[in-house]
N, C-alpha and C. Protein backbone atom coordinates (compact mmCIF):
# COMPACT_ATOMS: atom_id res chain seq x y z
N UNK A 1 -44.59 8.48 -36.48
CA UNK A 1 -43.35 7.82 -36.23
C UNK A 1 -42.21 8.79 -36.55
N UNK A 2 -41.57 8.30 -37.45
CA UNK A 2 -40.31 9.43 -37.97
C UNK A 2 -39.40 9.24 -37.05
N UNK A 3 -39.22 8.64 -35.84
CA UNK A 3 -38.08 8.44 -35.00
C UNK A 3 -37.21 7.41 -35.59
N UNK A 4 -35.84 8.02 -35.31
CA UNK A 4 -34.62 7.12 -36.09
C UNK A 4 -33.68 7.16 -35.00
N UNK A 5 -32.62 5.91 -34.91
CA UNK A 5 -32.00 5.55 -34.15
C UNK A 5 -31.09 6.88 -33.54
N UNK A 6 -30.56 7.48 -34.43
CA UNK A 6 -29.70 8.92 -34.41
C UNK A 6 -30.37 9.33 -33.25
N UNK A 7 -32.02 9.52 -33.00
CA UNK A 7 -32.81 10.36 -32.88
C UNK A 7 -32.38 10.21 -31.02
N UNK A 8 -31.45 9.06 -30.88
CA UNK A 8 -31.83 9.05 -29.07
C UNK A 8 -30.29 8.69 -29.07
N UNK A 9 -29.57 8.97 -29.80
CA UNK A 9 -27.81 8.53 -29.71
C UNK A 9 -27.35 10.04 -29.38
N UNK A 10 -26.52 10.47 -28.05
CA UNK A 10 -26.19 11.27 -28.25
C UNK A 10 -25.08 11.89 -29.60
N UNK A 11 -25.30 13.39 -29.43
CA UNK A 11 -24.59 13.82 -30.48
C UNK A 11 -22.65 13.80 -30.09
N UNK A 12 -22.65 14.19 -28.84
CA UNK A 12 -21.23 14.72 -28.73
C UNK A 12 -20.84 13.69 -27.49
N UNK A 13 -20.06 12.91 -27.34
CA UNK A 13 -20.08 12.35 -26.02
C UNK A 13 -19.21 13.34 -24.92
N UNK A 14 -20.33 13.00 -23.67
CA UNK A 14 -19.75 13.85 -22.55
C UNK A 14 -18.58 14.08 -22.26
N UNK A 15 -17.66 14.97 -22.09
CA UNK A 15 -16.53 14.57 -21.34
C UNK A 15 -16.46 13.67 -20.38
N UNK A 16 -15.58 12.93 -20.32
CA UNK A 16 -15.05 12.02 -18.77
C UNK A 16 -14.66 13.00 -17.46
N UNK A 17 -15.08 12.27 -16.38
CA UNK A 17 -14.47 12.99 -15.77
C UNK A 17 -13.17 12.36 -15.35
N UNK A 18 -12.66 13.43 -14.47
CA UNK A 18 -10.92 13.02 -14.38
C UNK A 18 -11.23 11.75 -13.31
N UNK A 19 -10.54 10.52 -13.85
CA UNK A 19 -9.87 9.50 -12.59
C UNK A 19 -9.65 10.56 -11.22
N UNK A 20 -10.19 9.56 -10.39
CA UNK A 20 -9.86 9.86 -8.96
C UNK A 20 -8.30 9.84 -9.04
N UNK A 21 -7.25 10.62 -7.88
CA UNK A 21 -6.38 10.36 -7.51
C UNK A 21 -5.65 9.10 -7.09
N UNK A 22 -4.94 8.07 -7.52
CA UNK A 22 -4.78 6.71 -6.28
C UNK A 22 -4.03 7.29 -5.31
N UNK A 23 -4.34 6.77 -4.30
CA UNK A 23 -3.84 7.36 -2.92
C UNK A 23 -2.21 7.47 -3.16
N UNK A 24 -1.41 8.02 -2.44
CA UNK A 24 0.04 7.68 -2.65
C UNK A 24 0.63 6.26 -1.75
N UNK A 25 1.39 6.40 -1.74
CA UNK A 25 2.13 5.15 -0.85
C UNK A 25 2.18 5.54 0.80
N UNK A 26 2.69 6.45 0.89
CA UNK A 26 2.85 7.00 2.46
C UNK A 26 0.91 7.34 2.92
N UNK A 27 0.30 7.46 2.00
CA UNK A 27 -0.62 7.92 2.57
C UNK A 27 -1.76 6.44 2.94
N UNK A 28 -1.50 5.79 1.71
CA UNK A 28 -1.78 4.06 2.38
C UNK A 28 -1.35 3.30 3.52
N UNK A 29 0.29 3.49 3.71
CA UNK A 29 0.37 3.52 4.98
C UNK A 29 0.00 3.86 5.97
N UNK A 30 -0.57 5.23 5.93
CA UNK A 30 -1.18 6.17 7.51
C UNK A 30 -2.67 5.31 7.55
N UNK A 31 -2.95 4.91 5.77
CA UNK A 31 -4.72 4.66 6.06
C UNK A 31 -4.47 2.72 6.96
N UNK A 32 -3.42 2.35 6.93
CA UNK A 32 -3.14 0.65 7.67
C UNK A 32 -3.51 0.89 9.41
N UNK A 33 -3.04 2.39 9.30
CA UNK A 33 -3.14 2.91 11.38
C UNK A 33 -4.92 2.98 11.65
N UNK A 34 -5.69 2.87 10.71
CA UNK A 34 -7.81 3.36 10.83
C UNK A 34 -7.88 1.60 10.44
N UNK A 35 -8.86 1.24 11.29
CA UNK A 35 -9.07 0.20 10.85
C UNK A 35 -10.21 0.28 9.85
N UNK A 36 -11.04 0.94 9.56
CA UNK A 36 -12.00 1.39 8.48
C UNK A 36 -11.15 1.33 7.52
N UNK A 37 -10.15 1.66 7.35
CA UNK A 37 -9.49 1.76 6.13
C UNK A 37 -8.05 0.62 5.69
N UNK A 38 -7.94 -0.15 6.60
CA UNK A 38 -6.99 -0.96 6.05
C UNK A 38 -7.46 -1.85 5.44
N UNK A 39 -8.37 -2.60 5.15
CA UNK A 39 -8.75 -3.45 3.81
C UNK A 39 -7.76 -3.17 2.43
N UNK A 40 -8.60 -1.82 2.48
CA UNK A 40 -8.29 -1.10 1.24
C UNK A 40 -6.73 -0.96 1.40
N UNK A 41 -6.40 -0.25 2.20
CA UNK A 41 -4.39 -0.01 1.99
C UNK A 41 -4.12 -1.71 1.96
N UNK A 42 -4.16 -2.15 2.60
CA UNK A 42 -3.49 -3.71 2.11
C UNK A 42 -3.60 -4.54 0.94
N UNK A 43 -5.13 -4.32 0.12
CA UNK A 43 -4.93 -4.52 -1.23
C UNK A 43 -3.98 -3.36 -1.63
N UNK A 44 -4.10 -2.54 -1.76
CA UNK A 44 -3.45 -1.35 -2.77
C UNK A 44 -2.24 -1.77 -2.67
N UNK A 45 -1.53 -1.74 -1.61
CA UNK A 45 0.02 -1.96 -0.91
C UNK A 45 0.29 -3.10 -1.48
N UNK A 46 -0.49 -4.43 -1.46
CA UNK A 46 0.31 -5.62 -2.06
C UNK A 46 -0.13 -5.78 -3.61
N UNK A 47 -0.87 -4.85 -3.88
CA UNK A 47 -0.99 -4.43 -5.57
C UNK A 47 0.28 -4.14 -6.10
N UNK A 48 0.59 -2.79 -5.01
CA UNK A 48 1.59 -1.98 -5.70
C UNK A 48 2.99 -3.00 -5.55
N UNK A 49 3.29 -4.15 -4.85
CA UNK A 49 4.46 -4.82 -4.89
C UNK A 49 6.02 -4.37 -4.41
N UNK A 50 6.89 -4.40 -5.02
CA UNK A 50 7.79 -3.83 -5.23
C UNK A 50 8.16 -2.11 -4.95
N UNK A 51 6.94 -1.68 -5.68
CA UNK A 51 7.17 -0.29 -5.42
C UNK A 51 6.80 0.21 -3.95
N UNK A 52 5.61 -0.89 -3.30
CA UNK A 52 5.24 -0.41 -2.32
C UNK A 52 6.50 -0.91 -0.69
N UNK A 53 7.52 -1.40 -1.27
CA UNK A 53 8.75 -1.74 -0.01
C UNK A 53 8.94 -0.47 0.48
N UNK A 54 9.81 0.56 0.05
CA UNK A 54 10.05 1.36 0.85
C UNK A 54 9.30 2.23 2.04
N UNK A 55 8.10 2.70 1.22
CA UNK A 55 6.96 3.28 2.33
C UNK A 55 6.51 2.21 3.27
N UNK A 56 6.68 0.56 3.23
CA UNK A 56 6.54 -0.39 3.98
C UNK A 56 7.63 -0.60 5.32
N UNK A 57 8.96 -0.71 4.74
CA UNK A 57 10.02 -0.79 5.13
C UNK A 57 10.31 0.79 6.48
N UNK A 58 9.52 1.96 5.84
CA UNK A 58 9.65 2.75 6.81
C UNK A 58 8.52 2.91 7.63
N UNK A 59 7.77 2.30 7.40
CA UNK A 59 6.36 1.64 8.85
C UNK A 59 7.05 0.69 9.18
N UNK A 60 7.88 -0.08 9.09
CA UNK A 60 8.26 -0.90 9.92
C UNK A 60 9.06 -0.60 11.18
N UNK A 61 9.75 1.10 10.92
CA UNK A 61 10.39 1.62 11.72
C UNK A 61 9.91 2.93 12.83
N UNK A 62 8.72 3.06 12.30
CA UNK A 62 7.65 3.50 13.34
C UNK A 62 7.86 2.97 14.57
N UNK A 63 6.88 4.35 15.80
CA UNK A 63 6.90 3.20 17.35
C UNK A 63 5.70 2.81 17.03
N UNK A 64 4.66 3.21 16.24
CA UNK A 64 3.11 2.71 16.55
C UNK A 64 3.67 1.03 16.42
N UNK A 65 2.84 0.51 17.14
CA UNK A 65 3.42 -1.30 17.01
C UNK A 65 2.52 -1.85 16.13
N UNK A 66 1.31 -1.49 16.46
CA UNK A 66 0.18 -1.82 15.46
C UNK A 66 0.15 -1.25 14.17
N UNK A 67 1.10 -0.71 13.78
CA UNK A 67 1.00 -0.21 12.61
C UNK A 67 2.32 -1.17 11.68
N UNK A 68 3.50 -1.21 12.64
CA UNK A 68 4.15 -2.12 12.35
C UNK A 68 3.68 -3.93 12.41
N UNK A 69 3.10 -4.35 12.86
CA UNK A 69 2.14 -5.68 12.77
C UNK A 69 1.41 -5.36 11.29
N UNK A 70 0.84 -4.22 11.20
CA UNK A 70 0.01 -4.13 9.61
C UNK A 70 0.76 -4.50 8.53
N UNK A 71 1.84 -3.72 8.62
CA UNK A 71 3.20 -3.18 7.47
C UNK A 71 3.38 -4.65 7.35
N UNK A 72 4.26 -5.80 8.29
CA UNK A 72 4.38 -6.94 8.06
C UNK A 72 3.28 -7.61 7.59
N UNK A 73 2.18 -7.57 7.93
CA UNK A 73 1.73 -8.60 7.05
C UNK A 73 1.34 -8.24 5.89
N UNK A 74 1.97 -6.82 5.10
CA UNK A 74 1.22 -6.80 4.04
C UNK A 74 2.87 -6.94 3.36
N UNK A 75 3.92 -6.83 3.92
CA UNK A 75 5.31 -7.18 3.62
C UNK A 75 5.53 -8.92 3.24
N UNK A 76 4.87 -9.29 4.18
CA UNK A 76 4.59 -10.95 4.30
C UNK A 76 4.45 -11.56 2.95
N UNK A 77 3.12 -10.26 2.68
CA UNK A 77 2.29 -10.55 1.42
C UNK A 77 2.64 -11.01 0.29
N UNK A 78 3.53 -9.68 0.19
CA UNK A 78 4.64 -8.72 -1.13
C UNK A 78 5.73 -10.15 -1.26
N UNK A 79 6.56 -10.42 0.17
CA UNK A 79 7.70 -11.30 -0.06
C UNK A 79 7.25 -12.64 -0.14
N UNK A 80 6.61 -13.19 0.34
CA UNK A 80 6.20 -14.52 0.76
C UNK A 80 6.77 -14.51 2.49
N UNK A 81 6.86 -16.35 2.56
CA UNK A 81 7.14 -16.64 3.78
C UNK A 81 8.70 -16.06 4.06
N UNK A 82 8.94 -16.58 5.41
CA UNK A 82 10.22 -16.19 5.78
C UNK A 82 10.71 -14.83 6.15
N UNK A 83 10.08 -14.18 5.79
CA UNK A 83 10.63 -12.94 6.31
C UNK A 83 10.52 -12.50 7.92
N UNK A 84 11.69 -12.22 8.25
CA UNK A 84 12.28 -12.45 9.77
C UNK A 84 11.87 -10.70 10.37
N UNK A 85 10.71 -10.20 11.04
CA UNK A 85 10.54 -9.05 11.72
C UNK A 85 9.65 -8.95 13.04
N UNK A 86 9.88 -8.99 13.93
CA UNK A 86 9.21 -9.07 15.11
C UNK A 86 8.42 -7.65 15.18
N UNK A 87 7.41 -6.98 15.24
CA UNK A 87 7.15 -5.56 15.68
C UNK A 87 7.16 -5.48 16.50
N UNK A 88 7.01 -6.73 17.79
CA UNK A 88 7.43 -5.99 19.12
C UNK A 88 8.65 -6.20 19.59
N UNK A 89 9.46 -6.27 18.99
CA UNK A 89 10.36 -6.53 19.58
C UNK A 89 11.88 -5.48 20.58
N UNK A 90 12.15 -5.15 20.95
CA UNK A 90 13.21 -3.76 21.54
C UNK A 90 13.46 -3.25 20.21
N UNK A 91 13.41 -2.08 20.25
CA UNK A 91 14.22 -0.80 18.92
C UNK A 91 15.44 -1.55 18.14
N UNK A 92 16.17 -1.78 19.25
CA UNK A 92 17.58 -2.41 19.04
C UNK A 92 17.35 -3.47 17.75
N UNK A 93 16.84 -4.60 18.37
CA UNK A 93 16.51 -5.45 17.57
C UNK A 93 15.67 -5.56 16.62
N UNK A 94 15.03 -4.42 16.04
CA UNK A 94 14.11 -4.82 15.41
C UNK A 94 15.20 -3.74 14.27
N UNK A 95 16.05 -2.67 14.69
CA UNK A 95 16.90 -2.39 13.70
C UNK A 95 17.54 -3.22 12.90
N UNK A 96 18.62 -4.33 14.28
CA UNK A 96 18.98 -5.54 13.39
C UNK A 96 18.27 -6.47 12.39
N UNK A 97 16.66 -6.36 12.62
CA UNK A 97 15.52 -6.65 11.92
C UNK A 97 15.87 -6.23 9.94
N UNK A 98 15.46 -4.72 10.38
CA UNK A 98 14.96 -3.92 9.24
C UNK A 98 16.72 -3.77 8.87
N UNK A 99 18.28 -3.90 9.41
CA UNK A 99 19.03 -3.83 8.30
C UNK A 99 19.07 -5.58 7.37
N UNK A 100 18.51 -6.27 8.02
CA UNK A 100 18.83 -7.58 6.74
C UNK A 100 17.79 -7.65 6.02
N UNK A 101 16.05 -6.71 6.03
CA UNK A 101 15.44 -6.70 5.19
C UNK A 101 16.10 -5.50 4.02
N UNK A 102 16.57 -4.49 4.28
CA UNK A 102 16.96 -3.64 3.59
C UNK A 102 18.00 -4.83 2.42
N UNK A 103 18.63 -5.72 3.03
CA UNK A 103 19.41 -6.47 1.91
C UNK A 103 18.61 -7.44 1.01
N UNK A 104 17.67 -8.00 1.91
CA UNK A 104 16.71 -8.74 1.52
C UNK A 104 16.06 -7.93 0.08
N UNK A 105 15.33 -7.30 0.29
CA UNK A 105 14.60 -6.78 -0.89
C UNK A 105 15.45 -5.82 -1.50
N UNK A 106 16.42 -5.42 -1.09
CA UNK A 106 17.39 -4.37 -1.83
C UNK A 106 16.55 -3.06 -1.28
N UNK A 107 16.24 -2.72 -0.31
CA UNK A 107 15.73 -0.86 -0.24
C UNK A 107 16.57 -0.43 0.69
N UNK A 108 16.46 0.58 0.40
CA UNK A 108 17.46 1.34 1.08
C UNK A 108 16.91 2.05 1.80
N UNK A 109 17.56 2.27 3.27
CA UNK A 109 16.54 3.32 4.08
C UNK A 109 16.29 4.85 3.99
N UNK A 110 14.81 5.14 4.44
CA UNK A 110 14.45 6.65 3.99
C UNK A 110 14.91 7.50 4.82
């Protein structure tokens, strides 16, 4: 016998390794354009809340349309109901769109 608990506990614990990177904000956005990958950006995005408006707010001003349809509903998410943005709608109007969200949530454009 002679085995003691010590005997199978390591001595030094391993280093950790480093945390993954979290994606950034702009780069969650690009991942909303792969559909493989928007699950994931739309949790992250309505995780991040607040912080995540602006990089939202400037997908909303994209031409991809489908990328703007993403952005809103993860904007939807973030604000609740009511929020007034058509993605297809003419440039024109969808400016008049994105200046009363800019008041709405307070961001300012990038």
């Amino acid at each position: 016998l002679g085995d003691t608990f010590a005997d199978y506990v390591p001595r030094g614990a391993a280093p950790a390794a480093p945390a993954p990177a979290a994606p950034r904000l702009p780069d969650l956005v690009e991942q909303l354009r792969d559909n493989a990958l928007t699950a994931v950006a739309v949790d992250e995005l309505g995780r991040g809340g607040a912080e995540s408006l602006p990089a939202l707010r400037a997908a909303l001003d994209r031409r991809d349309v489908e990328l703007r349809r993403r952005a809103l509903l993860v904007l939807q998410h973030i604000g609740g109901p009511g929020i007034e943005f058509d993605p297809f709608a003419p440039e024109q109007q969808r400016r008049h769109q994105l200046a009363a969200l800019y008041a709405r949530f307070n961001v300012r454009p990038v």
